[in-house]
Structure formats: structure tokens, C-alpha cells
Protein backbone atom coordinates (compact mmCIF):
# COMPACT_ATOMS: atom_id res chain seq x y z
CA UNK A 1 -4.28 1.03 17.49
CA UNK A 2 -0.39 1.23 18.46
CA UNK A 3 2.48 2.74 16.25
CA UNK A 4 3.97 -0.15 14.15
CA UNK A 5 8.13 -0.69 14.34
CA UNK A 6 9.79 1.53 11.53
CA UNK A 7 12.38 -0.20 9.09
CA UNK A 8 15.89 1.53 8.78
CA UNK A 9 15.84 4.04 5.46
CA UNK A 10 17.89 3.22 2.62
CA UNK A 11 21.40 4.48 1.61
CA UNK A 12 23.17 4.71 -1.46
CA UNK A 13 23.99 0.88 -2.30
CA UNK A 14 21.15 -0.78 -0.69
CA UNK A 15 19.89 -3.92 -2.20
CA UNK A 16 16.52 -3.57 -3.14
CA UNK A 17 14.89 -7.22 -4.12
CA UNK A 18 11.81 -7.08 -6.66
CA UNK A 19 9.15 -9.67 -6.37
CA UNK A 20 5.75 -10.69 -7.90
CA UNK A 21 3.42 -11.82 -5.47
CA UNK A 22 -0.02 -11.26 -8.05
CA UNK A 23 0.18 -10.80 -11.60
CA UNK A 24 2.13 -11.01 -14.90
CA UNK A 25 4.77 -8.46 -14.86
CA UNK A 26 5.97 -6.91 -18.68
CA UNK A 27 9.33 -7.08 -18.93
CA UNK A 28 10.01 -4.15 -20.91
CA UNK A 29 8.63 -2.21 -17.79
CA UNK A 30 10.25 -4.42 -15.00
CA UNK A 31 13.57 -3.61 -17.23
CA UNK A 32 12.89 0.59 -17.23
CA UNK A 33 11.98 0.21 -13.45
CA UNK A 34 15.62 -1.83 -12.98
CA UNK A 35 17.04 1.08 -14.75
CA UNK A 36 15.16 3.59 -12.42
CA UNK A 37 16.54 1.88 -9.10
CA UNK A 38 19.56 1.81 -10.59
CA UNK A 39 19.85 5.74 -11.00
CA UNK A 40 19.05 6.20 -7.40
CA UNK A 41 22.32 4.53 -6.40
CA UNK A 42 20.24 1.08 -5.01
CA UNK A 43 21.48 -2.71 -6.22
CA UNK A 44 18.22 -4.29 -7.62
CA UNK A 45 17.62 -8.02 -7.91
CA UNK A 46 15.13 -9.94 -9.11
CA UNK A 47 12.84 -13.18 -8.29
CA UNK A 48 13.93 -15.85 -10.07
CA UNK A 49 10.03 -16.15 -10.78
CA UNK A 50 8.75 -12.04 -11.40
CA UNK A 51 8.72 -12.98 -15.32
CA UNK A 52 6.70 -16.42 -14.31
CA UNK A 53 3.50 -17.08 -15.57
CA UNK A 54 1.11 -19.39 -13.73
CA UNK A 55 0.67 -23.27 -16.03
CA UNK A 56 -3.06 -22.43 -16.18
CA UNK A 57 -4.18 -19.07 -14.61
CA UNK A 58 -2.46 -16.34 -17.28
CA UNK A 59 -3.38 -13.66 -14.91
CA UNK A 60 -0.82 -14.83 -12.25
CA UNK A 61 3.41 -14.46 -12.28
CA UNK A 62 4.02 -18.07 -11.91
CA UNK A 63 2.57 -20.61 -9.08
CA UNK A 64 1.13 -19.42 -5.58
CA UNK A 65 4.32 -21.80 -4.11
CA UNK A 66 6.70 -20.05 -6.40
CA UNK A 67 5.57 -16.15 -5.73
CA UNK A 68 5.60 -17.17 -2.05
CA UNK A 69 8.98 -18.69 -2.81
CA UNK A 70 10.33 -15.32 -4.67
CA UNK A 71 8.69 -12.97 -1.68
CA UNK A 72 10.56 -15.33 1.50
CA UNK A 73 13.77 -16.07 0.14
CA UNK A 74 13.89 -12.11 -0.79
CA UNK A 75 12.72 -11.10 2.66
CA UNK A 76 14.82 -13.71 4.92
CA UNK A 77 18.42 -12.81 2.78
CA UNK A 78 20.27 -10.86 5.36
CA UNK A 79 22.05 -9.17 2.45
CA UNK A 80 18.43 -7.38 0.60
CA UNK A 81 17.62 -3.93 2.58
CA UNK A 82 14.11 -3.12 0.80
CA UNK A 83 11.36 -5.69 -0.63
CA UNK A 84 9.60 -3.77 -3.70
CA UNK A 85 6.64 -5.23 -5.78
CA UNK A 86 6.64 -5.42 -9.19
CA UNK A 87 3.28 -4.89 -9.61
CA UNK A 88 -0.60 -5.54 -8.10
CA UNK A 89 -3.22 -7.40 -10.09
CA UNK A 90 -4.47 -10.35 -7.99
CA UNK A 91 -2.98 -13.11 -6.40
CA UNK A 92 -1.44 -12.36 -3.07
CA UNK A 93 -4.54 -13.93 -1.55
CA UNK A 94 -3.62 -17.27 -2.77
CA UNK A 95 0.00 -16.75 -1.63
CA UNK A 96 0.31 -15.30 1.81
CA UNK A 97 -0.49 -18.08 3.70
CA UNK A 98 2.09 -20.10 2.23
CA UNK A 99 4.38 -18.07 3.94
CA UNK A 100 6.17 -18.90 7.01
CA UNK A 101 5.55 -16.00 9.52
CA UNK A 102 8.24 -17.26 11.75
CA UNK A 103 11.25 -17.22 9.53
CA UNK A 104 10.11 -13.62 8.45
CA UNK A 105 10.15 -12.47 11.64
CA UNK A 106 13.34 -13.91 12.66
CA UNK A 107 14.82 -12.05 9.55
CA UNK A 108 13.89 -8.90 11.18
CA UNK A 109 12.23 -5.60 9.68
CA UNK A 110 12.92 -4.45 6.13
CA UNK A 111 11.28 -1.49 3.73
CA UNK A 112 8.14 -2.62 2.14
CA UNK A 113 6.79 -0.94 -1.16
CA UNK A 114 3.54 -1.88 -3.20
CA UNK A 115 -0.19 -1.20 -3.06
CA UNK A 116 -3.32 -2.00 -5.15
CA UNK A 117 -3.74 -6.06 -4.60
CA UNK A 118 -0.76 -5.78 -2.31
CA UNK A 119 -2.66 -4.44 -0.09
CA UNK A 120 -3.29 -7.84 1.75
CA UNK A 121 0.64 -8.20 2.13
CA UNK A 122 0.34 -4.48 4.08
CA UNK A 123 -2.05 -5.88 6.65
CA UNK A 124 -0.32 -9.27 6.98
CA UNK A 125 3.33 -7.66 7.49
CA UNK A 126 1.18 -5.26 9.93
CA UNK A 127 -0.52 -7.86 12.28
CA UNK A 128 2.23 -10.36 11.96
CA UNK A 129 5.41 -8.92 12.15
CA UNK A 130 4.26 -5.06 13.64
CA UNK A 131 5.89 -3.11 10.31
CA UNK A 132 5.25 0.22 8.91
CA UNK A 133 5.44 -0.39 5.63
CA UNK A 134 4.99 2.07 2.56
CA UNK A 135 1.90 2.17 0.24
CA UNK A 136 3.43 3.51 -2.97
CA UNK A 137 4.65 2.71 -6.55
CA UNK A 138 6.09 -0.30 -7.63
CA UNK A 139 8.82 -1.07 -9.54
CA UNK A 140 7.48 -2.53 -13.46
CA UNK A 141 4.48 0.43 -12.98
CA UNK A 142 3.76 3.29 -15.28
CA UNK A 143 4.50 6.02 -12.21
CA UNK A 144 7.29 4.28 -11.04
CA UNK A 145 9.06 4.96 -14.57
CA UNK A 146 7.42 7.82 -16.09
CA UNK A 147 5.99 10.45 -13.56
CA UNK A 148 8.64 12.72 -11.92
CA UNK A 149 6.24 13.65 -8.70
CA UNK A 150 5.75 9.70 -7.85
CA UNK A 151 9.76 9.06 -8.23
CA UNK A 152 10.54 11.72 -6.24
CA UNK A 153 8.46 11.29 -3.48
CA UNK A 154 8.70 7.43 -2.80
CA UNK A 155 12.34 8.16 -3.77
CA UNK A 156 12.17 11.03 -0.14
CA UNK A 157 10.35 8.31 2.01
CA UNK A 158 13.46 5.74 0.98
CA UNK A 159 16.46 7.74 1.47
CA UNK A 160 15.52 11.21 3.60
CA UNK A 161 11.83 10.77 5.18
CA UNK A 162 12.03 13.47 7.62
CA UNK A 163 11.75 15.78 4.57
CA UNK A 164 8.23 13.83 3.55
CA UNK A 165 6.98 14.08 7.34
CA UNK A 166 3.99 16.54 6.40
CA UNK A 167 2.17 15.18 2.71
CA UNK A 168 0.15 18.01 1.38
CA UNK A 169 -2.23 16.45 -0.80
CA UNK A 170 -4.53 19.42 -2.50
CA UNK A 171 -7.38 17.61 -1.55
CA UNK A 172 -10.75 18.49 -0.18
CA UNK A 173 -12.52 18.31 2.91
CA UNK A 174 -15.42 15.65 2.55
CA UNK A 175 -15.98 16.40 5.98
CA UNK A 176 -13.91 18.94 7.40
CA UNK A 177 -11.94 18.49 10.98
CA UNK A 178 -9.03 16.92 12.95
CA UNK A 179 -8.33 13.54 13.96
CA UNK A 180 -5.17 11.59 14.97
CA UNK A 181 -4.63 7.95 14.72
CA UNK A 182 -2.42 5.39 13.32
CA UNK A 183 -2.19 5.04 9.28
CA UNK A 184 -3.87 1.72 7.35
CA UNK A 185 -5.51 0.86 4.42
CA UNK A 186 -5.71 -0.21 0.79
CA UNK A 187 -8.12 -1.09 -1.56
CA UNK A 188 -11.66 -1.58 -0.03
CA UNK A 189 -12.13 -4.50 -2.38
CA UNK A 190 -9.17 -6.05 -0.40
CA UNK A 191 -9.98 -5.02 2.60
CA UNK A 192 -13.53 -6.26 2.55
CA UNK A 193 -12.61 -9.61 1.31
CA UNK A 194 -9.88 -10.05 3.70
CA UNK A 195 -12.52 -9.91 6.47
CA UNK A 196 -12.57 -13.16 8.79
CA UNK A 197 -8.93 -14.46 7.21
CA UNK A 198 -5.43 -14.69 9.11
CA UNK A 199 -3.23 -11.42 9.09
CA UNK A 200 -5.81 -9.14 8.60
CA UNK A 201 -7.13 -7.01 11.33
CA UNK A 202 -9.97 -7.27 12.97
CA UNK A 203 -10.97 -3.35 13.32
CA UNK A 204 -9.59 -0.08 11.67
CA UNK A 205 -10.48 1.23 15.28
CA UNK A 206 -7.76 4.14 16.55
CA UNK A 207 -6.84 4.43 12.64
CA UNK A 208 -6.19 6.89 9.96
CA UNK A 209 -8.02 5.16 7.25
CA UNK A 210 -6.69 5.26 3.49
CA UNK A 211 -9.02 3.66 0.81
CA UNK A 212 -8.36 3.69 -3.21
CA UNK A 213 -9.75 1.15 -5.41
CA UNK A 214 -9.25 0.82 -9.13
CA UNK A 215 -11.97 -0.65 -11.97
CA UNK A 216 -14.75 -1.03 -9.68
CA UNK A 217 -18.26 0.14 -10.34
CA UNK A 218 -20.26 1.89 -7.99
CA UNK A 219 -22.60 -0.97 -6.92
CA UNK A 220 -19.21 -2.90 -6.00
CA UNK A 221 -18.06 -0.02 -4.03
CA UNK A 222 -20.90 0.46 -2.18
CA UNK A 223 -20.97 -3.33 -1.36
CA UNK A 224 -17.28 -2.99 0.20
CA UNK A 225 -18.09 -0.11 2.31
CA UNK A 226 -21.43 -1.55 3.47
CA UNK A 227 -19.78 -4.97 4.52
CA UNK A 228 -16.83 -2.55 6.75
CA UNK A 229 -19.46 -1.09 8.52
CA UNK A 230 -22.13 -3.90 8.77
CA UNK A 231 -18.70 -6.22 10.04
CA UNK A 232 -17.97 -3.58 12.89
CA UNK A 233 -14.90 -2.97 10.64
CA UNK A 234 -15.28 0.59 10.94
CA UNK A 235 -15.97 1.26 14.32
CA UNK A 236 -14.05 3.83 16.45
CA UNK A 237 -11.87 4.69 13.20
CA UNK A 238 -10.43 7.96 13.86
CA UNK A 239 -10.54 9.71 10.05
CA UNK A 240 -10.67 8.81 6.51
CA UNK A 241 -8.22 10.09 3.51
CA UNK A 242 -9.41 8.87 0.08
CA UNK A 243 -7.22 8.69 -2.93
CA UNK A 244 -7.81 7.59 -6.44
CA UNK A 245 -10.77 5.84 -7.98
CA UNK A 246 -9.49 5.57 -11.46
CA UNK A 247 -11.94 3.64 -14.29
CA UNK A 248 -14.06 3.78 -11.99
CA UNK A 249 -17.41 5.67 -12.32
CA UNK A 250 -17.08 9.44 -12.92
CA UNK A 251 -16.60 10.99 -9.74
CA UNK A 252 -19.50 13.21 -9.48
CA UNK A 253 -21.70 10.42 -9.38
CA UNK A 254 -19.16 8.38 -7.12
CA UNK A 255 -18.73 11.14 -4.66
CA UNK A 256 -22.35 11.06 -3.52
CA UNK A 257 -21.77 7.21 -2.37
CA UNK A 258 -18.14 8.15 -0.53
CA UNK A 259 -20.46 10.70 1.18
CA UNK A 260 -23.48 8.32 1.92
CA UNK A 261 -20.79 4.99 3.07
CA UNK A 262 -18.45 7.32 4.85
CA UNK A 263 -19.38 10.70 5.66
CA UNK A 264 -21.98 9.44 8.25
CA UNK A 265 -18.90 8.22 10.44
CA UNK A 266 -18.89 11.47 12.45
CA UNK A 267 -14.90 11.87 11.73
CA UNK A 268 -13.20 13.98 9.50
CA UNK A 269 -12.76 12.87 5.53
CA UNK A 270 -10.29 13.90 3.14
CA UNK A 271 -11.05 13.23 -0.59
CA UNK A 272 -9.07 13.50 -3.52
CA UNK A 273 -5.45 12.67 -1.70
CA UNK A 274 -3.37 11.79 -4.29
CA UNK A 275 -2.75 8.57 -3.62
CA UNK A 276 -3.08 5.01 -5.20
CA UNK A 277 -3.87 4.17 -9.31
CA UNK A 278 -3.40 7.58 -10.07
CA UNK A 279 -1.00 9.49 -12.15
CA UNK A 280 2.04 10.95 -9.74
CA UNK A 281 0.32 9.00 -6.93
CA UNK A 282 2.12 10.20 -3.26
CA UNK A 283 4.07 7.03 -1.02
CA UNK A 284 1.78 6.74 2.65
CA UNK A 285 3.07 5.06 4.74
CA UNK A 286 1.03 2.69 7.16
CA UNK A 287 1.49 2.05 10.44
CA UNK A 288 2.90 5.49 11.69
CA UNK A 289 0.81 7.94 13.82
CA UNK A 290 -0.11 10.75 12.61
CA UNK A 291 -2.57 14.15 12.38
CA UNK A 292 -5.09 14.29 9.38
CA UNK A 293 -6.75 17.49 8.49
CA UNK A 294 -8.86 17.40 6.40
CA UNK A 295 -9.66 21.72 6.09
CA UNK A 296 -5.67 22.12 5.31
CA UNK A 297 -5.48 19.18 3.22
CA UNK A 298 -2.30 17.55 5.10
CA UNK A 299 -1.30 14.46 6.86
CA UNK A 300 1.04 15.06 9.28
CA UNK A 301 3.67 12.00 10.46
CA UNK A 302 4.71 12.03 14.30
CA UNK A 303 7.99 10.79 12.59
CA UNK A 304 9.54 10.16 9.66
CA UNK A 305 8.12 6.85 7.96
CA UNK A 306 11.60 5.43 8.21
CA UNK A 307 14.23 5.31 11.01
């Protein structure tokens, strides 16, 4: 797996556009994140369709035509610097193929921001226009607004990622060791369903893999991870950093199953990372090389996220 092209940083003034490619965004909390970009010196705008809400599926900001409207027009004006999501939920499954690959690519590379369902827009901006892009908070989320440690790092990776190279999680080794590859990931739910469809890959071999999930019981869980490996998904990955698993079951009895799916890939895994649905959850970027290990509890960037 080859290093991915890295965006230019951001600067004081950049214009940051806010979309809504899955779910119903609160506007109270779109408004506080607005008011959060604003602090850091960036010029927000937003989709005319983030507050949308779908004519007959109430779980979705608007229709799959008009998220997929919000998300191009965002990413092809020459004038908008960074593309942050509002938030995840689902729906980006039902949107990304409306999109037209060719136009984004002829806008050239921009910052990326999101995770949880946006996981699927990682992969696709990955295998179809060769990005790193950033797997962190998003803009109408409680971290975004409220926790200090997730503002201030996604806020490093924007404007002054050299100083972010090395993220020290205060994890622990699954399975201790050292491994280099190339960083990826998401959600296993997302990843697992996103097997056999365009703009997902077809192997996590050569990578750094980074899986959180949110709500999922264990039996769900260990279906994702089964259907990696059983696909060949899995094969020749080069380590494993785990982040959040919150509502999902308590994680001494969830910890034996990340052991039984993952520890048996002969690679080194780092649990508890800090990253994803949890409270001051740490920006990874994807698509960078990079060192993991797993004894120190660090991941290690080749170079900064961002150019």
C-alpha cells in the first residue's frame, strides 16, 4: 500500500465548507461548531442542505441527490480550502456514487475531516482521488464543541501538523511489537459492508489498520471481523490500532473477541487508542506512512499529515 497525496494545511482565513452527507444535523450544535471554526480564525460555510431532512427517511439530512449536491459543489469551489462533516449517522452509502469522481479530481486535493459513517467517504476519496484525509471530529459533534483535548488536536493537524507527527495514545499493547505501513480504517461495520462496492479497497494489505465502531453488540462485531478475514480483507495487514467501542458491550467481555478476531493476525495490536466515538477522541490521519508500536503506545507519522 503506497503513501496517499497530502492536502496543503490550513491558515488563518481558510474557508472551511460544512456538509451532511448521512444524518440529521441539530442546529443548535451545527451553530456552536460555526462558532468554534470561527475562533480558530477559519471562514465557515454551510450546505444549503446540512439542516435538510430526507421527505420520508427522518434519519437522513435531506435527499441522497441533495447531500451529494452539498458535498460536490463544496469540494469543486476553488474558493473552500477544507471539507468538514457535520456529522456521521448513515447515509453516505446511498450518496457516494452519485458523485462525479472526475470533476472532484479535476478540483484537486483539499482537507477532509469526519469519521463514524463517513468512513465510506475516507476510502472513496482514498482509492479515487489518492488523498490523505483526516479521521477526526466533526463540526455539529459533542467533541468538536465541548472537549478541549479533541479541539486542540484536530485544531494541530489543520494549522501546524508537524507538531502532531508522533500521537501518544496511552493505550495498551494487545499484542505487543513494531510494524510500519500506511494508515486506513473506520468503522468495521463500514468497512465490512463496503466489501465488493466501487471506491473501497480491495485489501488493507501493507496497512496500519484503525477500527472503532459505535452501538454495536458483540455478535455484530464479531460478524464484521469474521467477514474481513474470511474476504481476504485482512491479509498481509501490517498492524492494528483500536480506538473506541462506546455503547457497545462492556469491554471486558468485548476485549476477549478483539483478541480472538484480531490478535491471531501475527502483527502487533494497539487497544484503547483514543480515537473515534469517544470523549476527547485524537484526529488520525489516513493515508500517511507511518511506525505503530504498540509496547510504547505511539504512532509515529513519516510526515506531517498535512503539507
Amino acid at each position: 500500500m503506497k503513501e496517499l497525496l497530502r492536502p496543503h494545511r490550513l491558515a488563518p482565513g481558510a474557508r472551511v465548507a460544512v456538509v451532511a452527507p448521512s444524518g440529521r444535523v441539530p442546529e443548535e450544535r451545527l451553530q456552536a461548531g460555526l462558532d468554534v471554526l470561527r475562533g480558530w480564525d477559519l471562514d465557515p460555510v454551510v450546505g444549503p442542505h446540512v439542516l435538510g431532512r430526507h421527505p420520508e427517511f427522518d434519519y437522513l439530512a435531506g435527499t441522497d441527490a441533495d447531500r451529494a449536491a452539498d458535498f460536490q459543489n463544496a469540494w469543486c469551489d476553488p474558493a473552500v480550502d477544507a471539507v468538514v462533516c457535520a456529522r456521521g449517522g448513515y447515509g453516505v452509502q446511498r450518496m457516494v456514487d452519485l458523485l462525479d469522481w472526475e470533476a472532484l479530481r479535476a478540483a484537486g486535493p483539499k482537507v477532509f475531516v469526519g469519521f463514524s459513517d463517513i468512513t465510506v467517504l475516507h476510502e472513496a476519496l482514498a482509492t479515487r482521488l489518492g488523498l490523505v484525509t483526516l479521521y477526526g471530529p466533526m463540526a455539529a459533534g459533542i467533541d468538536f464543541i465541548k472537549n478541549a483535548r479533541a479541539q486542540e488536536h484536530l485544531r494541530a493537524t489543520l494549522f501546524a501538523p508537524e507538531t502532531v507527527r508522533t500521537i501518544a495514545s496511552g493505550g495498551t499493547p494487545l499484542v505487543p511489537g513494531r510494524a510500519r505501513g500506511v494508515t486506513l480504517g473506520g468503522c468495521p461495520s463500514l468497512l465490512a459492508t463496503g466489501l465488493g462496492t466501487p471506491h473501497t479497497r480491495t485489501s488493507a494489505r501493507g496497512g496500519l489498520l484503525c477500527l472503532e465502531d459505535v452501538g454495536e453488540e458483540t455478535y455484530r462485531l464479531d460478524r464484521y471481523f469474521t467477514q474481513l478475514r474470511r474476504s481476504g480483507w485482512l491479509d498481509g495487514v501490517r498492524g492494528v490500532l483500536l480506538g473506541s467501542w462506546e455503547r457497545c458491550a462492556d469491554y471486558g467481555r468485548l476485549r476477549p473477541l478483539l483478541a480472538d478476531r484480531l490478535g491471531g493476525l501475527g502483527v502487533p495490536v494497539l487497544e484503547e487508542t483514543g480515537f473515534g466515538h469517544c470523549a476527547g477522541a485524537l484526529t488520525i490521519p489516513f493515508g500517511t506512512a507511518a511506525e505503530l508500536d504498540a509496547d510504547t503506545a505511539t504512532l509515529t507519522l513519516d510526515e506531517p499529515a498535512l503539507r
